[in-house]
C-alpha atoms as a PDB file:
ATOM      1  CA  UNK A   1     -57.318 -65.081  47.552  1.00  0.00           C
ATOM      2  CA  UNK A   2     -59.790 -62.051  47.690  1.00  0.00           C
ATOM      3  CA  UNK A   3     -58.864 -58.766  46.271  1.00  0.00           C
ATOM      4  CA  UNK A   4     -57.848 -57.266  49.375  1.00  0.00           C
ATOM      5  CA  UNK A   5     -54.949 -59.557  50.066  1.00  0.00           C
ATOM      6  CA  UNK A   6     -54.255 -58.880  45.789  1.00  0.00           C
ATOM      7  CA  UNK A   7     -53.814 -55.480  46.294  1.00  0.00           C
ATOM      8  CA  UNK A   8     -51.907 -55.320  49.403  1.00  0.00           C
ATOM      9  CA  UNK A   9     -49.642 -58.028  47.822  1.00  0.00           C
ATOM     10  CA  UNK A  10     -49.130 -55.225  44.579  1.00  0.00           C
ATOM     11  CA  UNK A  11     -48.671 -52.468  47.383  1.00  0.00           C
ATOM     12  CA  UNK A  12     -45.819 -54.481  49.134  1.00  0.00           C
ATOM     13  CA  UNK A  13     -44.285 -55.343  45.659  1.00  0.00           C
ATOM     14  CA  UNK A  14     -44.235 -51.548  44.597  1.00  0.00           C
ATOM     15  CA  UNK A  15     -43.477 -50.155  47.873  1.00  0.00           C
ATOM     16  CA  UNK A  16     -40.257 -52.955  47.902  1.00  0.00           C
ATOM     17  CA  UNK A  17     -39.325 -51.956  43.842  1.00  0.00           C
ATOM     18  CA  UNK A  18     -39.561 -48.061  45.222  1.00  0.00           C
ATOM     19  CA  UNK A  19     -36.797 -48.910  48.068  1.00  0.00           C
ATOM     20  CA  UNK A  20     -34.814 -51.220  45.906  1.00  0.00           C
ATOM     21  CA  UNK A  21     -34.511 -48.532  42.882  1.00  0.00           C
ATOM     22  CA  UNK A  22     -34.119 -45.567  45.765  1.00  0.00           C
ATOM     23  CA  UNK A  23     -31.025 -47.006  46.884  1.00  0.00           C
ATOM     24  CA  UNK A  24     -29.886 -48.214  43.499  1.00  0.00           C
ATOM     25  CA  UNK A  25     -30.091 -44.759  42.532  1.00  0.00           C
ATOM     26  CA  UNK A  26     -28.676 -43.614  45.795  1.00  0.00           C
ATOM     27  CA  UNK A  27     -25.568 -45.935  45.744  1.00  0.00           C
ATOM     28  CA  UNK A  28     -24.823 -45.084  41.913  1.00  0.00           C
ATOM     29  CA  UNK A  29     -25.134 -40.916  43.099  1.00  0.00           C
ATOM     30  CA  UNK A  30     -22.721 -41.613  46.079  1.00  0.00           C
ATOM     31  CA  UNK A  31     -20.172 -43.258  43.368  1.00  0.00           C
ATOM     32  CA  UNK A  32     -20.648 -40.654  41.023  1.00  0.00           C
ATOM     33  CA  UNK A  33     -19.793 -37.951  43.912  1.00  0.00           C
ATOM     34  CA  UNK A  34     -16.603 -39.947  44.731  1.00  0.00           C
ATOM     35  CA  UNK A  35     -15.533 -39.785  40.749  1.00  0.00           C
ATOM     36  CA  UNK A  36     -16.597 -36.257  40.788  1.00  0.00           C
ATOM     37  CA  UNK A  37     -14.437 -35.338  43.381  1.00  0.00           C
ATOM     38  CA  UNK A  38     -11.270 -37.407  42.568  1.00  0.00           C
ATOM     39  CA  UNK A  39     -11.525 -34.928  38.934  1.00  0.00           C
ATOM     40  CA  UNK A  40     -12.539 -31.731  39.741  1.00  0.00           C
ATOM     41  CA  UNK A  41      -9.818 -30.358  41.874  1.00  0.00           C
ATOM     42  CA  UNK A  42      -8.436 -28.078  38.913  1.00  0.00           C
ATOM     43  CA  UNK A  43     -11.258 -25.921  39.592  1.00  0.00           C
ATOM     44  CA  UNK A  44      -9.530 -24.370  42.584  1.00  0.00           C
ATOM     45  CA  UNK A  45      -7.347 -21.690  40.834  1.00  0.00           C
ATOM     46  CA  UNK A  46      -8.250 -18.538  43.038  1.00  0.00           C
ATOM     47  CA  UNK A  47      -7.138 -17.652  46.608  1.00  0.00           C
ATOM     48  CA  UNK A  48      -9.186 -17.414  49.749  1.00  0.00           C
ATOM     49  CA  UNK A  49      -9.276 -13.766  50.985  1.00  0.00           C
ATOM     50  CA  UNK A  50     -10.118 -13.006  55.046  1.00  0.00           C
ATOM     51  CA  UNK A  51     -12.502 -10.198  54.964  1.00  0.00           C
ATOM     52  CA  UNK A  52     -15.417  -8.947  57.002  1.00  0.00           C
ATOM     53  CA  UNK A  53     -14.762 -11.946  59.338  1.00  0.00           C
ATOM     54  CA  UNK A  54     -15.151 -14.819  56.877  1.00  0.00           C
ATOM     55  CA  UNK A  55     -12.566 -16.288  53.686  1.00  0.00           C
ATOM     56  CA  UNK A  56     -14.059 -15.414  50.436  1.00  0.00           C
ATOM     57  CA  UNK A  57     -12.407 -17.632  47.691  1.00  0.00           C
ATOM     58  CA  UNK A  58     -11.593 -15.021  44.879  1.00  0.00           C
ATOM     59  CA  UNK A  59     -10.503 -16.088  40.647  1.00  0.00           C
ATOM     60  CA  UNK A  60      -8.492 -13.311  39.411  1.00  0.00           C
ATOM     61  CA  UNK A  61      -8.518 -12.289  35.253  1.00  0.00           C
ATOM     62  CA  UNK A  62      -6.152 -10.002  33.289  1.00  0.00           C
ATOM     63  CA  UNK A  63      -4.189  -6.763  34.070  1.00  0.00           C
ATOM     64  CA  UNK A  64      -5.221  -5.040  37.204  1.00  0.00           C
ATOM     65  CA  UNK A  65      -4.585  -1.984  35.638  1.00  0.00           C
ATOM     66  CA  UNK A  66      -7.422  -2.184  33.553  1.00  0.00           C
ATOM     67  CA  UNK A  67     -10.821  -1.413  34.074  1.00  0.00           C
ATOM     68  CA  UNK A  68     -12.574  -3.836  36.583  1.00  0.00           C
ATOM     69  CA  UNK A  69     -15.833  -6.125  36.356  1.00  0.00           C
ATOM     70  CA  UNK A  70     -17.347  -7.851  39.431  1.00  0.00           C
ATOM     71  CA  UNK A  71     -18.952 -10.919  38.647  1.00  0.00           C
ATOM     72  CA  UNK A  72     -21.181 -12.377  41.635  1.00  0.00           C
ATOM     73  CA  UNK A  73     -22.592 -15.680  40.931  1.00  0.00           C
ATOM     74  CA  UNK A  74     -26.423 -16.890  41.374  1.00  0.00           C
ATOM     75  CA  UNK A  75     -27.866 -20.010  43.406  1.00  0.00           C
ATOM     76  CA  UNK A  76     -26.048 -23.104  43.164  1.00  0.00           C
ATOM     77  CA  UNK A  77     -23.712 -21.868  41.448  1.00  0.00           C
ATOM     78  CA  UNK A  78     -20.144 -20.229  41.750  1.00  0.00           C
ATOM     79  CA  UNK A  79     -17.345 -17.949  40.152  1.00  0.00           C
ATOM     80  CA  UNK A  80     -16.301 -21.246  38.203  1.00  0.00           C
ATOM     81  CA  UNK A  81     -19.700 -20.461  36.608  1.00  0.00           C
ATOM     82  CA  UNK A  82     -18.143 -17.511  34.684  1.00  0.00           C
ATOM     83  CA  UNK A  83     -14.991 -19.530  34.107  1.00  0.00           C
ATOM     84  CA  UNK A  84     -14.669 -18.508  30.153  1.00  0.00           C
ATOM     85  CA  UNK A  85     -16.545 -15.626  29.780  1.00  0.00           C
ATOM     86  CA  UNK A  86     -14.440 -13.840  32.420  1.00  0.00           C
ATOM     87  CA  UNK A  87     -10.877 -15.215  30.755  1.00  0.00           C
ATOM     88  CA  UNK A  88     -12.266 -13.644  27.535  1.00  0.00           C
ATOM     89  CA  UNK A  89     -13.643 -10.296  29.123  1.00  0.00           C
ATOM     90  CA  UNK A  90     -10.294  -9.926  30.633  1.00  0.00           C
ATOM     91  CA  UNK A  91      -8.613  -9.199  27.499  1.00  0.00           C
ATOM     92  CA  UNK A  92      -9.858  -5.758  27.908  1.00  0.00           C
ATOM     93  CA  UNK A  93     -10.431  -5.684  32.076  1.00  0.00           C
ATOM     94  CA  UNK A  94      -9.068  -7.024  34.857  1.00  0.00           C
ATOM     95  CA  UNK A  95     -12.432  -9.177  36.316  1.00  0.00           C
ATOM     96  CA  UNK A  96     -12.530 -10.152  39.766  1.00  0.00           C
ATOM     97  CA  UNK A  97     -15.439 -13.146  39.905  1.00  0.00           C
ATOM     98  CA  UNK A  98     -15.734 -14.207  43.414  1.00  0.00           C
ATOM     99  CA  UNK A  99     -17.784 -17.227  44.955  1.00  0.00           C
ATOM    100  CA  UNK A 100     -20.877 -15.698  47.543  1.00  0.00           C
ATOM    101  CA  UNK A 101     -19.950 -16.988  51.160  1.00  0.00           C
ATOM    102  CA  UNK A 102     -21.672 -20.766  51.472  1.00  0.00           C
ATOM    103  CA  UNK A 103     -21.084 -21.484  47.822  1.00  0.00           C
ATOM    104  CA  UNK A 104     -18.296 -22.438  45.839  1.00  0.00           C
ATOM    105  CA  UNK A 105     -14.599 -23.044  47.711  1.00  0.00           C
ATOM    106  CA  UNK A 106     -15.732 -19.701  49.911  1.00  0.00           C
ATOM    107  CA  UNK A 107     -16.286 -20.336  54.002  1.00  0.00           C
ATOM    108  CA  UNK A 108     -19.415 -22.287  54.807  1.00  0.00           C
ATOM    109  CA  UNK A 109     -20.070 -20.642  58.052  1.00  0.00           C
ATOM    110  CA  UNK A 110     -23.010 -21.744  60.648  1.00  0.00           C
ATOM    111  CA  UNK A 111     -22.574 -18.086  61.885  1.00  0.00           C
ATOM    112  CA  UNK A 112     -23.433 -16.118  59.017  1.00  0.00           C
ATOM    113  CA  UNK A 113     -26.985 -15.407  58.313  1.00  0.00           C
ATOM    114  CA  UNK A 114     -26.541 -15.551  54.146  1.00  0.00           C
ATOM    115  CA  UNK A 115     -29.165 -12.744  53.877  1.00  0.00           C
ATOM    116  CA  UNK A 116     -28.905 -10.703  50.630  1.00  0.00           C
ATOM    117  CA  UNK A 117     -27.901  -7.699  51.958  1.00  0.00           C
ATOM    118  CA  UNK A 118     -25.426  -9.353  54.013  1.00  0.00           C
ATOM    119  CA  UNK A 119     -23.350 -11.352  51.279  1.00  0.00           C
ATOM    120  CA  UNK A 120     -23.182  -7.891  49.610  1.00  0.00           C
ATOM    121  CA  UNK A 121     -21.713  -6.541  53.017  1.00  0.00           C
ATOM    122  CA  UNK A 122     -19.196  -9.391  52.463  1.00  0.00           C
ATOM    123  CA  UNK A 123     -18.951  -8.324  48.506  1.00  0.00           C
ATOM    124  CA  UNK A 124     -17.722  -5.383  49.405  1.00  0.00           C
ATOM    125  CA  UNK A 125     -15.312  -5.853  52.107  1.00  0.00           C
ATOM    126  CA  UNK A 126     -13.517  -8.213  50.000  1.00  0.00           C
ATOM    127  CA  UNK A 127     -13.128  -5.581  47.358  1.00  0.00           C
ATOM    128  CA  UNK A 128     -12.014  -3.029  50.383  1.00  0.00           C
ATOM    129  CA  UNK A 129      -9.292  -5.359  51.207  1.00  0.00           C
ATOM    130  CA  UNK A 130      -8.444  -6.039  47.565  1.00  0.00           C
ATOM    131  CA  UNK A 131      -8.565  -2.089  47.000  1.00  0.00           C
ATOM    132  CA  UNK A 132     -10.631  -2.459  44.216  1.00  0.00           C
ATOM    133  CA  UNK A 133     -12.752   1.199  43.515  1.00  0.00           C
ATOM    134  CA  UNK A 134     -14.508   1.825  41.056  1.00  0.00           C
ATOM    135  CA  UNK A 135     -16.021  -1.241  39.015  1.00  0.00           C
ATOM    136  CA  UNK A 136     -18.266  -2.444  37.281  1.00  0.00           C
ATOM    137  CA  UNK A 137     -20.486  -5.322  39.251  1.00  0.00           C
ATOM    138  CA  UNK A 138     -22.699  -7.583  37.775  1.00  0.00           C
ATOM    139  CA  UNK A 139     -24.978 -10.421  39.079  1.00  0.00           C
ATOM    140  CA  UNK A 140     -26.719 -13.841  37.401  1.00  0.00           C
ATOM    141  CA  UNK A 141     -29.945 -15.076  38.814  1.00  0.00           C
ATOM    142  CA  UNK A 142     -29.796 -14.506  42.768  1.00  0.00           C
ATOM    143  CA  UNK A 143     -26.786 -13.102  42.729  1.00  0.00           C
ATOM    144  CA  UNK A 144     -28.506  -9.912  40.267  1.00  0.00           C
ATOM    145  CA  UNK A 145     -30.795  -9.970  43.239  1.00  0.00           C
ATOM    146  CA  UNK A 146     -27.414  -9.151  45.524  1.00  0.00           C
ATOM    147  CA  UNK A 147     -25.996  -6.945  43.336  1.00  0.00           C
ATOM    148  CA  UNK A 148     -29.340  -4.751  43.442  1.00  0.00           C
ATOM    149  CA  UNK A 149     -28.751  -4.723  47.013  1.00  0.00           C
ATOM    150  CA  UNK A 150     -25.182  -4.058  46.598  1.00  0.00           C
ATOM    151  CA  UNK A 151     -25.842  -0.867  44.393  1.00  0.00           C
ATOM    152  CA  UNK A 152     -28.436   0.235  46.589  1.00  0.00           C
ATOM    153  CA  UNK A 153     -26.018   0.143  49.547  1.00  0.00           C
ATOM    154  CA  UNK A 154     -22.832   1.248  47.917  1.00  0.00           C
ATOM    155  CA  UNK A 155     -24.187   3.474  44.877  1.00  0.00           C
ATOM    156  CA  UNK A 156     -20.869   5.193  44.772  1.00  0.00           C
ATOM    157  CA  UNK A 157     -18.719   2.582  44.569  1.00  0.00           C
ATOM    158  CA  UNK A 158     -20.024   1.043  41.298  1.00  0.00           C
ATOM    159  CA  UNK A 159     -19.652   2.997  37.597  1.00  0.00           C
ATOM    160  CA  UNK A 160     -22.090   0.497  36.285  1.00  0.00           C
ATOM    161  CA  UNK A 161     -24.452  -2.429  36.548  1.00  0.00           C
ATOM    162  CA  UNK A 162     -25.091  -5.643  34.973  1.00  0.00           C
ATOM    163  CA  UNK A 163     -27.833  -8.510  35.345  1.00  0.00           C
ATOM    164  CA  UNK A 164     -27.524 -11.729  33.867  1.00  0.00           C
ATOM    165  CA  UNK A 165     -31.509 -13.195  34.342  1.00  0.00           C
ATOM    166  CA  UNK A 166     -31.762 -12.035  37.341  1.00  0.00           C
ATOM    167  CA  UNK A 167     -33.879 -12.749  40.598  1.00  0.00           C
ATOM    168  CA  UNK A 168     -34.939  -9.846  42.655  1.00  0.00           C
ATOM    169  CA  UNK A 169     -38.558  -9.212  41.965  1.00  0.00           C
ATOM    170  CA  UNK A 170     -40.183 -11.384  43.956  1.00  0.00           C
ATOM    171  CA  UNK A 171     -40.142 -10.092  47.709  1.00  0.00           C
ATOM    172  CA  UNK A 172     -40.543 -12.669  50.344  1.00  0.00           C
ATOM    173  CA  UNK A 173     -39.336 -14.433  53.719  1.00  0.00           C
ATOM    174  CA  UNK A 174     -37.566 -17.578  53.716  1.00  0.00           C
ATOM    175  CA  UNK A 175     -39.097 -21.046  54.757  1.00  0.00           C
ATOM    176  CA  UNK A 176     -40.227 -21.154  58.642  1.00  0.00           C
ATOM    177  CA  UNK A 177     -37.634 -23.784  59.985  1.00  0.00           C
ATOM    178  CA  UNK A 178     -36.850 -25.221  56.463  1.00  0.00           C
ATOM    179  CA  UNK A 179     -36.199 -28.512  55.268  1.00  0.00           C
ATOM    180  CA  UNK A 180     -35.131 -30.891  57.618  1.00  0.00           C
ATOM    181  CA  UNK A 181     -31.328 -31.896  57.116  1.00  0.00           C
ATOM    182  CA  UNK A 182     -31.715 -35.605  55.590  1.00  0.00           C
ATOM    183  CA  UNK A 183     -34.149 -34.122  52.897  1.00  0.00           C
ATOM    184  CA  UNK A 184     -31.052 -32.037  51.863  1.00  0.00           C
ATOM    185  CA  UNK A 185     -29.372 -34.733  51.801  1.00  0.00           C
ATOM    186  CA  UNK A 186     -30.833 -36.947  50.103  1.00  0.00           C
ATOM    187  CA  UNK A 187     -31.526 -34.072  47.627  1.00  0.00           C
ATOM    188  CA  UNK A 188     -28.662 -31.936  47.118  1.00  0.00           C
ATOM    189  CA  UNK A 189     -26.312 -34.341  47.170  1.00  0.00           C
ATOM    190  CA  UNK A 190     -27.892 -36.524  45.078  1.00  0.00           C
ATOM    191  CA  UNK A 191     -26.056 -36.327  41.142  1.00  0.00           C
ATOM    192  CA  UNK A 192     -28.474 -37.505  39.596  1.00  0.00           C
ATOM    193  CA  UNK A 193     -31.643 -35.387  40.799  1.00  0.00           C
ATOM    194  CA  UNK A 194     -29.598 -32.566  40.616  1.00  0.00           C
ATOM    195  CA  UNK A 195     -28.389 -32.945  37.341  1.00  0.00           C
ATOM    196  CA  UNK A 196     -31.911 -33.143  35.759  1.00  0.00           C
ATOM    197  CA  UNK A 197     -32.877 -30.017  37.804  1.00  0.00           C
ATOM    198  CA  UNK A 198     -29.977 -28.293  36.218  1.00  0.00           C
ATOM    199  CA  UNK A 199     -30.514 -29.149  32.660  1.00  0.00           C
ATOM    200  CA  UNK A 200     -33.862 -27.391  32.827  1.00  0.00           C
ATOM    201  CA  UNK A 201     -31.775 -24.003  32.965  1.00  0.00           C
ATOM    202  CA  UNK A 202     -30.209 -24.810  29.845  1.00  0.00           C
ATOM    203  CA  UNK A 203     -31.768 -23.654  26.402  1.00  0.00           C
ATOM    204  CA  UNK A 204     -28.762 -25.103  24.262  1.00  0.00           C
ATOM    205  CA  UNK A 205     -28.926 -28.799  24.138  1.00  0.00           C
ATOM    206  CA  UNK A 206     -25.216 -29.077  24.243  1.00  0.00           C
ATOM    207  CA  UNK A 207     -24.429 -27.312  27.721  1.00  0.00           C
ATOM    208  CA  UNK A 208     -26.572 -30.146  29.052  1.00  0.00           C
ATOM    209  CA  UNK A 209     -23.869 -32.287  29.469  1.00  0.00           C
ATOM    210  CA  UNK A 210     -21.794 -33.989  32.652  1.00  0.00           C
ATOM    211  CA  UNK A 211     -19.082 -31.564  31.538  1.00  0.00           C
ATOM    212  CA  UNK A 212     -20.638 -28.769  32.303  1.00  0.00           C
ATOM    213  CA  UNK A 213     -22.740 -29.975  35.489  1.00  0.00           C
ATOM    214  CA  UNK A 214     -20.045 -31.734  37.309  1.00  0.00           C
ATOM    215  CA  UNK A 215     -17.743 -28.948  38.530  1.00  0.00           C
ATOM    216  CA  UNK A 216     -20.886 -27.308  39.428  1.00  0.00           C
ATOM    217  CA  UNK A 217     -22.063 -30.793  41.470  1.00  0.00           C
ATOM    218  CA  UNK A 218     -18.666 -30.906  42.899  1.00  0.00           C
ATOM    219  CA  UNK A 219     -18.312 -27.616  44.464  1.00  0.00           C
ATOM    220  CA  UNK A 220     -22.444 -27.891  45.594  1.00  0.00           C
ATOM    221  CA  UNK A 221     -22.059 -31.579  47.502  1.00  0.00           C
ATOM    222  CA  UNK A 222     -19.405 -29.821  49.735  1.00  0.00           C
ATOM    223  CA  UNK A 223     -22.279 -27.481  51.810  1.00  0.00           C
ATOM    224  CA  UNK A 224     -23.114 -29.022  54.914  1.00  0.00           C
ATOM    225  CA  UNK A 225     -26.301 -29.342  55.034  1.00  0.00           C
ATOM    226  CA  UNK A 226     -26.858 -26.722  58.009  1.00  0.00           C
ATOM    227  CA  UNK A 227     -25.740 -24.337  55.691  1.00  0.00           C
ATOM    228  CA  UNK A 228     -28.196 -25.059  52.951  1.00  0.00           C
ATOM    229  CA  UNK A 229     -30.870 -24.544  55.457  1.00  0.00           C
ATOM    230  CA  UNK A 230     -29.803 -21.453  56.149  1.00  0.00           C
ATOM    231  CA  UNK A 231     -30.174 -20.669  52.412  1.00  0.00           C
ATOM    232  CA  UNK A 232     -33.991 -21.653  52.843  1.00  0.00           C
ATOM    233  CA  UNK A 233     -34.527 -18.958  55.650  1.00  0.00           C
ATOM    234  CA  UNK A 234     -33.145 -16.025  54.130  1.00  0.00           C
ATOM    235  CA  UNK A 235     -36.228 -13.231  54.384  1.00  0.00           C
ATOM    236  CA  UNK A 236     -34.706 -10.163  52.233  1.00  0.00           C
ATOM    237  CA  UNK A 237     -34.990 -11.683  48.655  1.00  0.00           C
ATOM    238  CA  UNK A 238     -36.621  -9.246  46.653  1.00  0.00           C
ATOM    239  CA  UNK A 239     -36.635  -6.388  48.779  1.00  0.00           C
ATOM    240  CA  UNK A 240     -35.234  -4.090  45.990  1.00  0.00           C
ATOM    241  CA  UNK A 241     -38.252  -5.156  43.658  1.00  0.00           C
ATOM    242  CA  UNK A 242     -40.332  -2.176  44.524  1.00  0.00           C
ATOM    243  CA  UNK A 243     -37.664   0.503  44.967  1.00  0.00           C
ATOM    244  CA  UNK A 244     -35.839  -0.007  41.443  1.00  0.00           C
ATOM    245  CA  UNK A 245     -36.839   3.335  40.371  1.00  0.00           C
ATOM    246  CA  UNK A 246     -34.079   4.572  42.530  1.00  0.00           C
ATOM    247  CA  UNK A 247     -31.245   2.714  41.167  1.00  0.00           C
ATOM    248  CA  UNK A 248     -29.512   5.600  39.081  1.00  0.00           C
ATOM    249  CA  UNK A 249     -26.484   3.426  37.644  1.00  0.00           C
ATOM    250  CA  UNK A 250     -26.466   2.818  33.701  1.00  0.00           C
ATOM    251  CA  UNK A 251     -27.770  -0.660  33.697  1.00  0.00           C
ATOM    252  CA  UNK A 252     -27.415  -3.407  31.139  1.00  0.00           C
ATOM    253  CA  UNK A 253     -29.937  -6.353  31.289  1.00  0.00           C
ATOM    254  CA  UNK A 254     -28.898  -9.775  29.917  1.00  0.00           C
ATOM    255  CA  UNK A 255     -31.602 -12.569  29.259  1.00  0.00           C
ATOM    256  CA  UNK A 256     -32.496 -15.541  27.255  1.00  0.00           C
ATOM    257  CA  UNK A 257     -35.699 -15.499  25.950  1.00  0.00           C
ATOM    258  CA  UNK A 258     -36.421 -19.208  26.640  1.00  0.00           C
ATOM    259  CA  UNK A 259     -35.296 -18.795  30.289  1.00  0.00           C
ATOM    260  CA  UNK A 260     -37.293 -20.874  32.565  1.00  0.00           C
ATOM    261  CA  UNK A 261     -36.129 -20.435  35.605  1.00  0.00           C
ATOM    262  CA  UNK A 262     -36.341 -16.859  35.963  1.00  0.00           C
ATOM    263  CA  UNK A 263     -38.922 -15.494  33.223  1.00  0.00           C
ATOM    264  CA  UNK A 264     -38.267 -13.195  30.534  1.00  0.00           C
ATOM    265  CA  UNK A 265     -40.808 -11.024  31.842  1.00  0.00           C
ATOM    266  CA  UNK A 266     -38.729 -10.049  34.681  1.00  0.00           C
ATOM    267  CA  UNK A 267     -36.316  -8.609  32.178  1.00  0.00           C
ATOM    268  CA  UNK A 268     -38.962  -6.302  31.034  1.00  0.00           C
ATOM    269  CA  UNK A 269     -40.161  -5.166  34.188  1.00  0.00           C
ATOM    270  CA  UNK A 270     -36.842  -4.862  35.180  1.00  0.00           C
ATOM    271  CA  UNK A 271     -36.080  -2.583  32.424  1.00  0.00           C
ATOM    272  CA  UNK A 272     -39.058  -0.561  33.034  1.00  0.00           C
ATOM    273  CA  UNK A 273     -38.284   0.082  36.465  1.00  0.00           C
ATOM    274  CA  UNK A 274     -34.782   1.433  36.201  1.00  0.00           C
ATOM    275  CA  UNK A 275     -34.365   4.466  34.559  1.00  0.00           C
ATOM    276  CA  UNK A 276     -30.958   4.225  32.688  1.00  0.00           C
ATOM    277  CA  UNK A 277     -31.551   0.767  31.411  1.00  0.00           C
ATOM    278  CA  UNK A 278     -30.614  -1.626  28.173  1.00  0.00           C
ATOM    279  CA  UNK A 279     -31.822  -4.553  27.404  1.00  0.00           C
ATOM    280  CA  UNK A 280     -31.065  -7.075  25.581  1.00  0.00           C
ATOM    281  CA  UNK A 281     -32.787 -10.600  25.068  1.00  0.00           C
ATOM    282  CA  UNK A 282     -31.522 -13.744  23.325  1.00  0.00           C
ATOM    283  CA  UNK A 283     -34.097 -15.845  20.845  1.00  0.00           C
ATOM    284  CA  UNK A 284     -33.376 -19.932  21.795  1.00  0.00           C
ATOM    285  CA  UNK A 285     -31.284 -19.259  24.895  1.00  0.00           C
ATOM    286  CA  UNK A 286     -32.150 -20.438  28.590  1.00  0.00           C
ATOM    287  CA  UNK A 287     -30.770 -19.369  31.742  1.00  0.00           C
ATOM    288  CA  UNK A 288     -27.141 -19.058  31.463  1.00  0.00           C
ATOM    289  CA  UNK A 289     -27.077 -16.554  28.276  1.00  0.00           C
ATOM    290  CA  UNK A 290     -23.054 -15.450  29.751  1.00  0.00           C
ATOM    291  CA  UNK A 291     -22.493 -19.368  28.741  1.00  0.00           C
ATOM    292  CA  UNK A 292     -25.412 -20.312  25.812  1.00  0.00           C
ATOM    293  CA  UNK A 293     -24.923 -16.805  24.486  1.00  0.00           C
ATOM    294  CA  UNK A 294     -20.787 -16.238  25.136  1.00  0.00           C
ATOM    295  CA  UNK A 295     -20.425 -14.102  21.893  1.00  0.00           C
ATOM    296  CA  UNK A 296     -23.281 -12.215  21.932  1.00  0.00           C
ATOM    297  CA  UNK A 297     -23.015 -11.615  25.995  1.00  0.00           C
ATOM    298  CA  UNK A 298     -19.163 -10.875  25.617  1.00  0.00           C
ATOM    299  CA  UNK A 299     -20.571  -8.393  22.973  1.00  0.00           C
ATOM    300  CA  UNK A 300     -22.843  -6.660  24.617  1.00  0.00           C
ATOM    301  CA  UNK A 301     -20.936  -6.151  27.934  1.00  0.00           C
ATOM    302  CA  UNK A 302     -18.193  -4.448  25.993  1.00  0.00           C
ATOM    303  CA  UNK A 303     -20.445  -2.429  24.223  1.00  0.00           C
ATOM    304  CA  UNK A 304     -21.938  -1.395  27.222  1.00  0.00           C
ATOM    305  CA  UNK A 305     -18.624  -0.983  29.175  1.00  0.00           C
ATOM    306  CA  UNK A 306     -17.377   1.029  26.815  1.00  0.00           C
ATOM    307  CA  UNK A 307     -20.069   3.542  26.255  1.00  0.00           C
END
């Protein structure tokens, strides 16, 4: 047998090992997702609220007499995200943590365009109909970058600012016609992929667990996949990064210095940029310093709230 037919024999071999592990790992991601989903209904403890045309799903915290804090979630992710570190902050204020529309138990709409500037349209018609004026608002990750856009929008509406590692620097469009549909698929919904991905934006070795990922899995595998494309093609991400100079809002900045999804060197530029800015930054903590960081974050946002 000459080496030709040898090496096309390997190459058939590998090629079959590739498909046989592929769905291996495919049919052990789709029984995960069934398990996931048969658990994780406690998560739902909020209502849906109609506003600005859509239902925004809404958890409520503490007294609604106190002083209130808006917490907007980043991508991926959801108001479950802020799950304890809102039922502690509400000791002291009544916190309002909503899920962005797409995300979470919020609408998944093939209308909406998911643009920045429009889920902070949303953002604040919800609050209109809740007749919530003033707050405090505060954004992780892409959601900081909607918050930006938020404050820039609605300046008078907000007492102060907070961003937990947060996107908004980078300016640029969305992907020309995205991923197609069965890559998201196959991606997205895949528990396994998705968990390593989100393990990365961990610091703390023990938030890197199927505790902490799976409510976050279960609430992601629910986005139709037309939806998640539309997440690809938004075009205004970033469009605050070059105007933060006129965000005039007292301004607390939240990162972990090991943060590898969004750098630690946005924090200082972010800082730099707005004028009435603190900032503090975390030694051995990753993305998620409200969660690796509760104590200090809680902290530092009553500190600042306070002030």
């Amino acid at each position: 047998m000459n080496s030709l037919k040898i090496t096309g024999l390997i190459s058939l071999v590998i090629i079959d090992v590739l498909i046989i592990s592929f769905a291996m790992f495919t049919g052990l991601s789709a029984i995960k997702t069934q398990q996931i989903f048969q658990d994780n209904q406690f998560i739902e403890t909020g209502r849906l609220i109609q506003a600005g045309g859509y239902n925004t799903y809404v958890r409520e915290y503490g007294d609604p007499n106190n002083p209130v804090v808006v917490l907007i979630h980043g991508f991926g992710g959801s108001s479950w995200d802020y799950e304890e570190f809102a039922t502690l902050l509400a000791r002291d204020y009544y916190v309002v943590s909503m899920d962005q529309l797409g995300y979470g138990l919020s609408e998944k709409s093939l209308t909406f365009d998911y643009q920045r500037r429009s889920q902070a349209r949303i953002i604040n018609e919800v609050l209109l109909a809740m007749n919530i004026e003033p707050f405090a608002i505060a954004g992780h990750s892409m959601g900081g970058d909607v918050v930006l856009q938020f404050v820039d929008e609605y300046p008078d509406r907000v007492e102060k600012l907070i961003l937990f590692a947060a996107a908004g620097l980078l300016e640029g469009g969305g992907a020309q016609g995205g991923l197609p549909t069965w890559v998201i698929d196959l991606t997205v919904r895949n528990y396994w992929l998705q968990r390593t991905i989100f393990e990365g934006a961990y610091a703390v070795e023990s938030f890197r667990t199927a505790e902490v990922f799976d409510p976050m899995f279960y609430q992601n595998a629910q986005i139709p996949s037309d939806v998640f494309l539309k997440f690809t093609q938004v075009t205004d991400g970033g469009s605050m990064g070059n105007r933060l100079s006129t965000i005039d809002i007292d301004t607390l900045i939240v990162w972990g210095e090991l943060d590898t999804f969004v750098s630690v060197d946005s924090a200082y530029r972010f800082d730099a940029g707005i004028a009435n800015s603190t900032l503090v930054v975390y030694p051995g903590i990753g993305h998620l310093p409200f969660q690796e960081a509760l104590s200090e974050s809680l902290r530092d946002v009553r500190a600042f709230l306070s002030n």
